[in-house]
Protein backbone atom coordinates (compact mmCIF):
# COMPACT_ATOMS: atom_id res chain seq x y z
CA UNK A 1 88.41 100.48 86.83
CA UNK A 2 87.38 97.75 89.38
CA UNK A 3 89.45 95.05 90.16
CA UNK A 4 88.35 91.66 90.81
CA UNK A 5 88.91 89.75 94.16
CA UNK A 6 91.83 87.53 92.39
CA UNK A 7 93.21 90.85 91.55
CA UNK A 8 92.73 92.49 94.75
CA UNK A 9 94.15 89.55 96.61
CA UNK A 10 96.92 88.76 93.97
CA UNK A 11 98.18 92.62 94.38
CA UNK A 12 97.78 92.23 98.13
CA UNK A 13 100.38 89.40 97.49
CA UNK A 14 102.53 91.19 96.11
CA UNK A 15 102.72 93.96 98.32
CA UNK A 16 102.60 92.08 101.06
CA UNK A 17 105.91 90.26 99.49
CA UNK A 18 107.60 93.65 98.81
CA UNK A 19 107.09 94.87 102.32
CA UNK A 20 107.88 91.38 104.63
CA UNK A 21 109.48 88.99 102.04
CA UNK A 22 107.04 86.39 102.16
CA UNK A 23 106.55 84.25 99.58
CA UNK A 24 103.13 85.96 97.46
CA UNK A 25 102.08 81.96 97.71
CA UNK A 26 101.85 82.26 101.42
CA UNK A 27 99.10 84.99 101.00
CA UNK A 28 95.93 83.19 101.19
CA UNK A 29 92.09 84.64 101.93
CA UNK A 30 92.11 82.75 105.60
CA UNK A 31 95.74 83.80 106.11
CA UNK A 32 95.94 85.67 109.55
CA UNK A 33 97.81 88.96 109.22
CA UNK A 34 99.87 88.68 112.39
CA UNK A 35 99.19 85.04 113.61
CA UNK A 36 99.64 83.42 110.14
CA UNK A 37 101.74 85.65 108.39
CA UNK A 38 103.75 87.39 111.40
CA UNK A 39 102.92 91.14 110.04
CA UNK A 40 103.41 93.38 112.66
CA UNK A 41 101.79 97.21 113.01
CA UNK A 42 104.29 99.27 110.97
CA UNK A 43 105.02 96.63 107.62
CA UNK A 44 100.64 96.75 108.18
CA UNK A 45 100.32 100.51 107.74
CA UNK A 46 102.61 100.45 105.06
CA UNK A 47 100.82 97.09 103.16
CA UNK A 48 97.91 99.92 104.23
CA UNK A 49 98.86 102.59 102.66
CA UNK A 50 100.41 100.72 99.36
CA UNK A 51 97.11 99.20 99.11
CA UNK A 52 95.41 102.39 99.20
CA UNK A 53 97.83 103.99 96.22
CA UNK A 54 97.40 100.46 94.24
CA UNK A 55 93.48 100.20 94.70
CA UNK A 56 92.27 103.53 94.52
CA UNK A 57 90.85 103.15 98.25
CA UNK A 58 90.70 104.66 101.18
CA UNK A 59 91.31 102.57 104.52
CA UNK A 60 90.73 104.75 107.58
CA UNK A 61 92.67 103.24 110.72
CA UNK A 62 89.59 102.59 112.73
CA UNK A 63 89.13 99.88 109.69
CA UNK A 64 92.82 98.63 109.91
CA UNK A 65 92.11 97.31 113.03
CA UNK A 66 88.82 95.15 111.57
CA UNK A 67 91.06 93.83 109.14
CA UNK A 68 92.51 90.46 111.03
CA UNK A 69 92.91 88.29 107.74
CA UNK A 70 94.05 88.47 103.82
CA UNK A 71 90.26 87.72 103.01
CA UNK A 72 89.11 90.75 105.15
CA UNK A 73 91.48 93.43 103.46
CA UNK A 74 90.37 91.91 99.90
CA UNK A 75 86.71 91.93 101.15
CA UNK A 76 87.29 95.35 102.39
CA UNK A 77 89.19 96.89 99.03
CA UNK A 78 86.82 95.18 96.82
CA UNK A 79 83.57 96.81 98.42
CA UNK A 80 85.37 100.23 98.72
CA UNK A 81 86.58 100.74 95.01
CA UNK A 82 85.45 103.83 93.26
């Protein structure tokens, strides 16, 4: 089953909430991962890796580091779904 970008960037949200406490309103598409939203390296790998479980994706850590904003990770899960 595919999930749509809202989805994607809706369950983002809410992982993103579960891991840092910020509000899942905060999470926006343009939203910088550590400028905007002050995520450092270790909450990331584990938004990563929750992501992964969620999705059904795969995120190798060479494509962590590509991933600067919210919109990049949805772009990123959406095109990798099985």
């Amino acid at each position: 089953m595919a999930f749509t970008n809202d989805e994607v960037l809706a369950g983002l949200a809410e992982l993103i909430t579960d891991e840092t406490g910020i509000s899942a309103d905060e999470v926006a598409l343009g939203k910088s991962f550590t400028d905007d939203l002050d995520i450092d390296s270790i909450s990331m790998m584990t938004i990563v890796v929750n992501a992964e479980e969620k999705f059904g994706v795969t995120i190798p850590d060479d494509e962590v580091k590509n991933l600067k904003t919210v919109g990049d990770a949805v772009s990123y899960i959406s095109s990798n779904q099985s």
